[in-house]
N, C-alpha and C. Protein backbone atom coordinates (compact mmCIF):
# COMPACT_ATOMS: atom_id res chain seq x y z
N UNK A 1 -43.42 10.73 -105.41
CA UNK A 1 -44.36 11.80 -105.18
C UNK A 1 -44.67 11.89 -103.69
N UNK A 2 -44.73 12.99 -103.12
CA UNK A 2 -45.03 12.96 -101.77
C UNK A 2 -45.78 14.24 -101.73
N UNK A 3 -46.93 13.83 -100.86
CA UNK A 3 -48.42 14.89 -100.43
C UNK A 3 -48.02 15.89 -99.53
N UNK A 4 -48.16 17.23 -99.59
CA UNK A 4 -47.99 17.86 -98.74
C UNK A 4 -49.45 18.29 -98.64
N UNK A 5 -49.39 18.40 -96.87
CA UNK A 5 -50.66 18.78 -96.33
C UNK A 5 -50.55 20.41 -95.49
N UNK A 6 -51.10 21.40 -96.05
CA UNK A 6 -50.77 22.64 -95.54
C UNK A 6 -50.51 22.72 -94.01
N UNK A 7 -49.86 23.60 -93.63
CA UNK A 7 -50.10 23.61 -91.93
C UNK A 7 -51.01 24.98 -91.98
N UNK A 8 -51.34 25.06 -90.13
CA UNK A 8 -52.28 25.77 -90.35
C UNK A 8 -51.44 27.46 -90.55
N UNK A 9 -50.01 27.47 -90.29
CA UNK A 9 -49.98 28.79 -90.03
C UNK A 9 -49.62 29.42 -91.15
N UNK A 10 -49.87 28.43 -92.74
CA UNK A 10 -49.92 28.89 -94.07
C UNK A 10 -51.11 29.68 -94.69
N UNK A 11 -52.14 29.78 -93.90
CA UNK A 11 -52.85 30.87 -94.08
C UNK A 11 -52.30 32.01 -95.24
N UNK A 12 -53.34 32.45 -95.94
CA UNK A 12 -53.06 33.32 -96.70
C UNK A 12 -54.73 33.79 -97.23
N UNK A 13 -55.61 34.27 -96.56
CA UNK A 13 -56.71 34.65 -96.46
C UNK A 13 -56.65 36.07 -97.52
N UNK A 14 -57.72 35.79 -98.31
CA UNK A 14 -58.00 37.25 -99.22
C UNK A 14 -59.32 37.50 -99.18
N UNK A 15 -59.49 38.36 -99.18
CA UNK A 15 -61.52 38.92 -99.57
C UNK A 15 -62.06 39.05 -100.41
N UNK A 16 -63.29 38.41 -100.46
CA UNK A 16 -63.62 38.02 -102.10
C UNK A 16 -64.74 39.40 -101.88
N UNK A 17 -65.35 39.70 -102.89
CA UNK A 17 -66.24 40.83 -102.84
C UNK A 17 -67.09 40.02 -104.26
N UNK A 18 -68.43 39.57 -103.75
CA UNK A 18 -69.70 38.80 -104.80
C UNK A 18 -70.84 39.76 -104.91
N UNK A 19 -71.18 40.34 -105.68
CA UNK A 19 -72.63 40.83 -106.12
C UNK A 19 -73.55 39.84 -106.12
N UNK A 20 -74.80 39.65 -105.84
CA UNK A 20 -75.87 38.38 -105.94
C UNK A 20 -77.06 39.24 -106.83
N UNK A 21 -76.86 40.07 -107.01
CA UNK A 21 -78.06 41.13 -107.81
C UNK A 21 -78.28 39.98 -109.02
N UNK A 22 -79.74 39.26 -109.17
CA UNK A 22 -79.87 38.95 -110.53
C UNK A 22 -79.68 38.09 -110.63
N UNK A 23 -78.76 36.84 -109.72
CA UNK A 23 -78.54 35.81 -110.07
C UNK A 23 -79.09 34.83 -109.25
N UNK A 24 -79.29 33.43 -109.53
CA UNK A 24 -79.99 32.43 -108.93
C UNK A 24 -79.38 31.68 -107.35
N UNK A 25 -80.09 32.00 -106.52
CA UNK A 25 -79.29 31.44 -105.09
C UNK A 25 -78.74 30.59 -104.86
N UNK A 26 -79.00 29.55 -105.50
CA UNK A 26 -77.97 28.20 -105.33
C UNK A 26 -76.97 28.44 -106.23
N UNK A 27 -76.75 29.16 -107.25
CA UNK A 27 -75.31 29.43 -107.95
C UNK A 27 -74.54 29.94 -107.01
N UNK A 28 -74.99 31.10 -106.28
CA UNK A 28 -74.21 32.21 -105.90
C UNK A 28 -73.63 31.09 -104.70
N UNK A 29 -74.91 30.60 -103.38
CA UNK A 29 -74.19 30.02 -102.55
C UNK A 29 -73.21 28.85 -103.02
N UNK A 30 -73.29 28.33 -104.31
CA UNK A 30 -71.90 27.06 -104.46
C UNK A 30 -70.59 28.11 -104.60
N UNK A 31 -70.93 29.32 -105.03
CA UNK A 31 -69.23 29.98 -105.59
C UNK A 31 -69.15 30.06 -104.00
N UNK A 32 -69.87 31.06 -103.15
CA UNK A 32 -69.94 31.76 -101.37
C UNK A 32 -69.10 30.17 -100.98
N UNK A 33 -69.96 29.55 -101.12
CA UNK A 33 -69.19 27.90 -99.96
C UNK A 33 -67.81 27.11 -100.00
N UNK A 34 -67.33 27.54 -101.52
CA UNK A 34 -66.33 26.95 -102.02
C UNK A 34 -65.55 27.49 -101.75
N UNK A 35 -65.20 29.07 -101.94
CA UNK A 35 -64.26 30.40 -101.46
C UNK A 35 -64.36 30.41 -100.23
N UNK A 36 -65.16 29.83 -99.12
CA UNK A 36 -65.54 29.83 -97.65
C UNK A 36 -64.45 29.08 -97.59
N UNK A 37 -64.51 27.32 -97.86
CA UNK A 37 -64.08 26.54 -97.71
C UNK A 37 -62.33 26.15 -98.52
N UNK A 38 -62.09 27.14 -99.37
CA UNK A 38 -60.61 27.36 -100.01
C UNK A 38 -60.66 26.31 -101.21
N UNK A 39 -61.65 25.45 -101.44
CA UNK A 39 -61.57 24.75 -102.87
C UNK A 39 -61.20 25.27 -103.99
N UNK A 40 -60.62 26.61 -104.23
CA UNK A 40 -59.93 26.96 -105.45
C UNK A 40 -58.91 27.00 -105.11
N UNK A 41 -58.16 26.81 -104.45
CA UNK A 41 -56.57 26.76 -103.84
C UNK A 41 -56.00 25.67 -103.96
N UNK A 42 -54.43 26.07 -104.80
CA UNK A 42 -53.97 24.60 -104.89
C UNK A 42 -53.72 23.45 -103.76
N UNK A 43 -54.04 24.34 -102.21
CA UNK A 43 -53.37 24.01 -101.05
C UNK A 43 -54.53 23.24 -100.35
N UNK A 44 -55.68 22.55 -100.81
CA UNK A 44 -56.84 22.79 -100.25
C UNK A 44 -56.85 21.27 -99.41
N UNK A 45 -57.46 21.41 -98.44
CA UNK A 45 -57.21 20.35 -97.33
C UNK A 45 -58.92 20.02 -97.16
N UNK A 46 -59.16 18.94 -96.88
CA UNK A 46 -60.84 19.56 -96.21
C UNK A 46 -60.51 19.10 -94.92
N UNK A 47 -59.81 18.64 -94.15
CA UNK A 47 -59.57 19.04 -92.78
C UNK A 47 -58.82 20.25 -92.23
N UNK A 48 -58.33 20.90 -93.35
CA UNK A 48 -57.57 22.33 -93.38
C UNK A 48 -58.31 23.80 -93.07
N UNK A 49 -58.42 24.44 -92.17
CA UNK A 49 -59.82 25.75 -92.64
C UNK A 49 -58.08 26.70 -93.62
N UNK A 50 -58.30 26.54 -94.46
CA UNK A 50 -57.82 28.09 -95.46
C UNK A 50 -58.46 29.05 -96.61
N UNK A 51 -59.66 28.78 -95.87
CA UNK A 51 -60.25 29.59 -97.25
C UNK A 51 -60.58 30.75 -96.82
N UNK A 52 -60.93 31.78 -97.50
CA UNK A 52 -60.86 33.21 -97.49
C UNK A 52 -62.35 33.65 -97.13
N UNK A 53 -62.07 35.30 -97.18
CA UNK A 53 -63.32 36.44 -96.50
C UNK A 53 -64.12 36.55 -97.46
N UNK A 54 -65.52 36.01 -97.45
CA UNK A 54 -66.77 36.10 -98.84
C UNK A 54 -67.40 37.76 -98.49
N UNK A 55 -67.23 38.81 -98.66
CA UNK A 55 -68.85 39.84 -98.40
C UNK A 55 -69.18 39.53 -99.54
N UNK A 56 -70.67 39.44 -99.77
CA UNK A 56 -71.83 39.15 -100.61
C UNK A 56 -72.97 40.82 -100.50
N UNK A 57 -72.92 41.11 -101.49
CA UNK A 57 -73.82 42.55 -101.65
C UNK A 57 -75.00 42.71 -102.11
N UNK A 58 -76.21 43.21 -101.72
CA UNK A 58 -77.36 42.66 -103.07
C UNK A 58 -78.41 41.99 -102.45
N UNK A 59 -78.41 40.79 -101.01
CA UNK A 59 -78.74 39.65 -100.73
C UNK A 59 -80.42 39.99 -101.25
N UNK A 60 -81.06 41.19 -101.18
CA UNK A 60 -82.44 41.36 -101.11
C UNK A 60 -83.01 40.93 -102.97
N UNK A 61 -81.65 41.30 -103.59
CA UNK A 61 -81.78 41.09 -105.00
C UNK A 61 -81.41 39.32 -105.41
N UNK A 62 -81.82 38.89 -104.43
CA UNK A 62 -81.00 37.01 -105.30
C UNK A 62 -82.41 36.93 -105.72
N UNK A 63 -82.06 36.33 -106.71
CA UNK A 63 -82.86 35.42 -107.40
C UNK A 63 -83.64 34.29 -107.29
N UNK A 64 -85.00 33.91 -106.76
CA UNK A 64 -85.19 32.54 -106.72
C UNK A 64 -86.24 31.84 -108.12
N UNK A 65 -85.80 31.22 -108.75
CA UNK A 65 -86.37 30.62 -109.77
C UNK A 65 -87.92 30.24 -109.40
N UNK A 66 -88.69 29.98 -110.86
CA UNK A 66 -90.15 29.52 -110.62
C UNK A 66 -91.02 30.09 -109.22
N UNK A 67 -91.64 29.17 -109.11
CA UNK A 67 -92.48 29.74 -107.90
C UNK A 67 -92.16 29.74 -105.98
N UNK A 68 -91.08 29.52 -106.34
CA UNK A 68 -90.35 29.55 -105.18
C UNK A 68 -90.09 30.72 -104.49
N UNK A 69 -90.46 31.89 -104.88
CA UNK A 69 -89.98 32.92 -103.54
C UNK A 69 -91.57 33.08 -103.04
N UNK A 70 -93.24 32.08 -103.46
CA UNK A 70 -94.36 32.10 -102.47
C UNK A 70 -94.39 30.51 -102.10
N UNK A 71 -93.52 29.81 -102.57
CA UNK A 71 -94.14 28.20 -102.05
C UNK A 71 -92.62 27.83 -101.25
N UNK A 72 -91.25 28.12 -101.38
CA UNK A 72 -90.32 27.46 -100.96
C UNK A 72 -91.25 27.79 -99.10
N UNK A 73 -90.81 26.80 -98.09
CA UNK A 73 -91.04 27.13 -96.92
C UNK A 73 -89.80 26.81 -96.20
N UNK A 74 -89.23 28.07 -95.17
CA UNK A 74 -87.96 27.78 -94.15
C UNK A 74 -89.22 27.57 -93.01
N UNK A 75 -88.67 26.71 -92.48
CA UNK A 75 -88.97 26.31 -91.24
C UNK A 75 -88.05 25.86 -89.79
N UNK A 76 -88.31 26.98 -88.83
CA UNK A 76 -87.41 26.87 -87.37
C UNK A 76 -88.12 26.28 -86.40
N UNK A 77 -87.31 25.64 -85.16
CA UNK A 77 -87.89 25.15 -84.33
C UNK A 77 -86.91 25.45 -82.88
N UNK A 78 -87.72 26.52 -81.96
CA UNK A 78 -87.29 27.15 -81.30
C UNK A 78 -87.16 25.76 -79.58
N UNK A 79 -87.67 24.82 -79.41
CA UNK A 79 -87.02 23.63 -78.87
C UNK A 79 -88.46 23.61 -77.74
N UNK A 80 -89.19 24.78 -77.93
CA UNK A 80 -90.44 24.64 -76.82
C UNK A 80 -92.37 23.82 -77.32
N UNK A 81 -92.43 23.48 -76.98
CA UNK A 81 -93.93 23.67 -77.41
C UNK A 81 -94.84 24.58 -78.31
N UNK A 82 -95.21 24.24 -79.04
CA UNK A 82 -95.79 24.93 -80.35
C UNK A 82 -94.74 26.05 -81.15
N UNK A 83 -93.69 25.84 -80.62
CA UNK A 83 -92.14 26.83 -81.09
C UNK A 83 -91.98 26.81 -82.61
N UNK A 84 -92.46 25.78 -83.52
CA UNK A 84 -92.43 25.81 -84.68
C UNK A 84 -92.47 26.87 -85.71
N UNK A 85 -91.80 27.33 -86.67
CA UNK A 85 -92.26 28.80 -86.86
C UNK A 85 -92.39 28.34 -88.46
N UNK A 86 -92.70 28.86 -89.19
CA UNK A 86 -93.17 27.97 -90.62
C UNK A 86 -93.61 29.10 -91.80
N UNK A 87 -92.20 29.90 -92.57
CA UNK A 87 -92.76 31.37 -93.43
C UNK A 87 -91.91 30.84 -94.69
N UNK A 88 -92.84 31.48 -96.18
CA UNK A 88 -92.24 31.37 -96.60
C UNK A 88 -90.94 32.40 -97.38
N UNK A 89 -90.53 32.32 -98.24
CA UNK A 89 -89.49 32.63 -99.02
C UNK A 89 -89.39 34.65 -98.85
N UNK A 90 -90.45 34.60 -99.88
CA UNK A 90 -90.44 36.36 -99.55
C UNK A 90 -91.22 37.07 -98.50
N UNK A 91 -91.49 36.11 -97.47
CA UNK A 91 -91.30 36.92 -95.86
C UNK A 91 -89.89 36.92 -95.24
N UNK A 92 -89.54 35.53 -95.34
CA UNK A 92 -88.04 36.17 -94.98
C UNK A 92 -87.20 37.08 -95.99
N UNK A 93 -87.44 37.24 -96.97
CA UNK A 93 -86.62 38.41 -97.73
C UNK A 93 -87.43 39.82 -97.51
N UNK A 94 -88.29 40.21 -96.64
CA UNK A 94 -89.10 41.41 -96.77
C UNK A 94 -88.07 41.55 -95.22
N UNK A 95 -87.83 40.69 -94.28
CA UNK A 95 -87.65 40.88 -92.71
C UNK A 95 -86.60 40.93 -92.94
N UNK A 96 -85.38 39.76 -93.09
CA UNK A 96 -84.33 39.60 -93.33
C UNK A 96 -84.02 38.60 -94.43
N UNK A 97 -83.07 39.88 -95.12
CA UNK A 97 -82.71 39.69 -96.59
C UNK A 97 -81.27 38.82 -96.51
N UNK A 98 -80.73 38.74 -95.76
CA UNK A 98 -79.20 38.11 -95.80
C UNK A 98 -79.69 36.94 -95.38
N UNK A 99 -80.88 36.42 -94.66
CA UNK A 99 -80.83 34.90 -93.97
C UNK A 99 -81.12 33.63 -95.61
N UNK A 100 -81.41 34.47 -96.44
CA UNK A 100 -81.50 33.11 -97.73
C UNK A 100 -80.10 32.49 -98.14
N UNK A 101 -79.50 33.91 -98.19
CA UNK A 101 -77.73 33.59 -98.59
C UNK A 101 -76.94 32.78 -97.14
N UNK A 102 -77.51 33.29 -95.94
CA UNK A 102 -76.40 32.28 -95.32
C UNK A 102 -76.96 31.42 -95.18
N UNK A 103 -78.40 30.54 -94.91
CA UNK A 103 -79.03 29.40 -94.94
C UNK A 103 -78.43 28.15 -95.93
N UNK A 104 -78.46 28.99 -97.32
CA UNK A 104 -77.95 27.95 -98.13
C UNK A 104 -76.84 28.01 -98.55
N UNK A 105 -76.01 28.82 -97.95
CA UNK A 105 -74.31 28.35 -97.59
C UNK A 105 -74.02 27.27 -96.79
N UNK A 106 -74.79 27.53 -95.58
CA UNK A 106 -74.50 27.10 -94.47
C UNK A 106 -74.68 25.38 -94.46
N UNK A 107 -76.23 25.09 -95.47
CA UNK A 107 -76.55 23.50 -95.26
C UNK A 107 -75.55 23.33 -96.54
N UNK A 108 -74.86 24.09 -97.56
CA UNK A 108 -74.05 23.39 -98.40
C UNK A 108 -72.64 23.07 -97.76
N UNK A 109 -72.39 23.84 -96.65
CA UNK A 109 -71.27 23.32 -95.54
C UNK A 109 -71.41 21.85 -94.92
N UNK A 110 -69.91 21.19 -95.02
CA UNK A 110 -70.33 19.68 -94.37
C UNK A 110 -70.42 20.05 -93.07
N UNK A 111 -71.00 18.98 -91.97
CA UNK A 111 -71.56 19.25 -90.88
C UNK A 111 -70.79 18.67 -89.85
N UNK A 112 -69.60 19.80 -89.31
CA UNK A 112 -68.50 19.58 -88.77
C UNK A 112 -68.21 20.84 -87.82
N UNK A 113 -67.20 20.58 -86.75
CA UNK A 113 -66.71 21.75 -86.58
C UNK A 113 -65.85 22.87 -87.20
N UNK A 114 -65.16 22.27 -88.25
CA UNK A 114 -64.92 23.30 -89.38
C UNK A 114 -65.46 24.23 -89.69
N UNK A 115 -66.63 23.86 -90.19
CA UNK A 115 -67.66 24.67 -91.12
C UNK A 115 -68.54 25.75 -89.84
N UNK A 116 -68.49 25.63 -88.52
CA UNK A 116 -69.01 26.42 -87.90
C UNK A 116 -68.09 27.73 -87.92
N UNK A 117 -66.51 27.54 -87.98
CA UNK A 117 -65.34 28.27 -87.83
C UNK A 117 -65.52 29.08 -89.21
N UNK A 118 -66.38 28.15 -90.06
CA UNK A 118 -65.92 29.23 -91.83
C UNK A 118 -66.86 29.69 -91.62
N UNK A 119 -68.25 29.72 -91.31
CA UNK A 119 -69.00 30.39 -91.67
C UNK A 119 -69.14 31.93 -91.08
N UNK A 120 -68.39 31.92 -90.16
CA UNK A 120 -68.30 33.64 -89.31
C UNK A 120 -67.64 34.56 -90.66
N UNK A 121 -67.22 33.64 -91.44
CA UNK A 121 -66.21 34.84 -92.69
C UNK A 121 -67.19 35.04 -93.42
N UNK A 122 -68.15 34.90 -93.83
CA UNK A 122 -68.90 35.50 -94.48
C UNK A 122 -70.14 36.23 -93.85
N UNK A 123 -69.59 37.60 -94.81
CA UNK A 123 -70.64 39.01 -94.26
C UNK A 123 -71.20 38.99 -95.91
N UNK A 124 -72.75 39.27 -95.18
CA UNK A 124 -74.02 39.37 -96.12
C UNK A 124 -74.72 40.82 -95.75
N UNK A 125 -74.77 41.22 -96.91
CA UNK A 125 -75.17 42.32 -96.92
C UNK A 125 -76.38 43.05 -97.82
N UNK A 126 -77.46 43.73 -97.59
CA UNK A 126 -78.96 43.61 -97.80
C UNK A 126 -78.55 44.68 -99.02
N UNK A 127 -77.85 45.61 -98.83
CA UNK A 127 -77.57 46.75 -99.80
C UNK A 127 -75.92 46.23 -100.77
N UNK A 128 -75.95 47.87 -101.10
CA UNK A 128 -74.68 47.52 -101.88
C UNK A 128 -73.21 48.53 -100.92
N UNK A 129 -73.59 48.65 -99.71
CA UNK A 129 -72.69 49.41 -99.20
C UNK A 129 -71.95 48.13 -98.43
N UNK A 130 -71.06 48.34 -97.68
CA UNK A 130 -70.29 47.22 -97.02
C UNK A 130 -69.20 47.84 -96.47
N UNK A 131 -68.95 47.98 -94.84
CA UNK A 131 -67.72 48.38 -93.92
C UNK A 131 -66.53 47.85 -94.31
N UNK A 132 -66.29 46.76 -95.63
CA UNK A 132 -64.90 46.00 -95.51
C UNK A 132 -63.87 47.28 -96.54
N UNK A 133 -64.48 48.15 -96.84
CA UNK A 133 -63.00 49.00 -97.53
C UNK A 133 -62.07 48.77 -97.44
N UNK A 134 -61.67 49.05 -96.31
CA UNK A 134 -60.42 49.04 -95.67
C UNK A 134 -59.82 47.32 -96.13
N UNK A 135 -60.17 46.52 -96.52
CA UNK A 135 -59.41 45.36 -96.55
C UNK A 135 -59.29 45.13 -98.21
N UNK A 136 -59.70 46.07 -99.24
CA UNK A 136 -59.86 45.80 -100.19
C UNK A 136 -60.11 44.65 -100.82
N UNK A 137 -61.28 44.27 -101.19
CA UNK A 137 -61.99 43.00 -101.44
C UNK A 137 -62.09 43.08 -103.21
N UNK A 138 -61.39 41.97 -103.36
CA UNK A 138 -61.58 41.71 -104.75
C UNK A 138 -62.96 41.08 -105.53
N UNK A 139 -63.37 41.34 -106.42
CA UNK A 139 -64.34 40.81 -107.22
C UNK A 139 -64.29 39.42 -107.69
N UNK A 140 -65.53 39.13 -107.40
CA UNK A 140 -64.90 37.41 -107.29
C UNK A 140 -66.24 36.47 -108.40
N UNK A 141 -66.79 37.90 -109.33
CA UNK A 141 -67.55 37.42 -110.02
C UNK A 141 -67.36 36.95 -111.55
């Protein structure tokens, strides 16, 4: 038996197209991270980047279970003195609706230079419209 390890110029990138309307955020981001990262591919490397284009549609519609869209708290820290910024759940979905979906893609990404390279492939989107036509994005629900 002998391992083959993809090279990189085996690429074969497709576009996934995910609805999040309705469903619970940590589901949606494990399918978003895995299709980021090519774990459904027989070819899958984790020092390999081959995983494909996520748009995600809906983001304003995810779901957060129990009392979590008034008690979950994101918290940033801008690197200055009193910079701390401290809101919770449905303030950032009233301001920006796509930052829940890439947040918890992003910490389900291992913490590498890889994962900075995958995460530019995924476009989040507040509505149900989306510029990717042109690449025809398959349904990946």
């Amino acid at each position: 038996m002998k391992t083959s390890i993809p090279k990189i110029t085996e690429k074969d990138r497709a576009w996934l197209l995910i609805d999040a309307s309705n469903k619970p955020l940590g589901r949606v981001a494990v399918k978003i991270a895995n299709a980021l990262r090519g774990k459904g591919k027989p070819i899958f490397a984790p020092q390999v980047d081959n995983g494909d284009y996520v748009v995600v549609l809906n983001a304003n519609k995810v779901k957060l279970t129990g009392k979590k869209e008034d008690q979950k708290i994101y918290q940033r820290y801008s690197g200055y003195r009193s910079g701390q910024q401290r809101l919770a759940a449905n303030v950032i979905r009233e301001r920006h609706p796509d930052r829940l979906i890439v947040q918890a893609v992003k910490r389900m990404l291992p913490k590498n230079h890889t994962s900075r390279k995958v995460i530019t492939r995924l476009k989040v989107y507040a509505g149900d419209k989306h510029p990717h036509l042109a690449q025809n994005p398959k349904n990946a629900d």
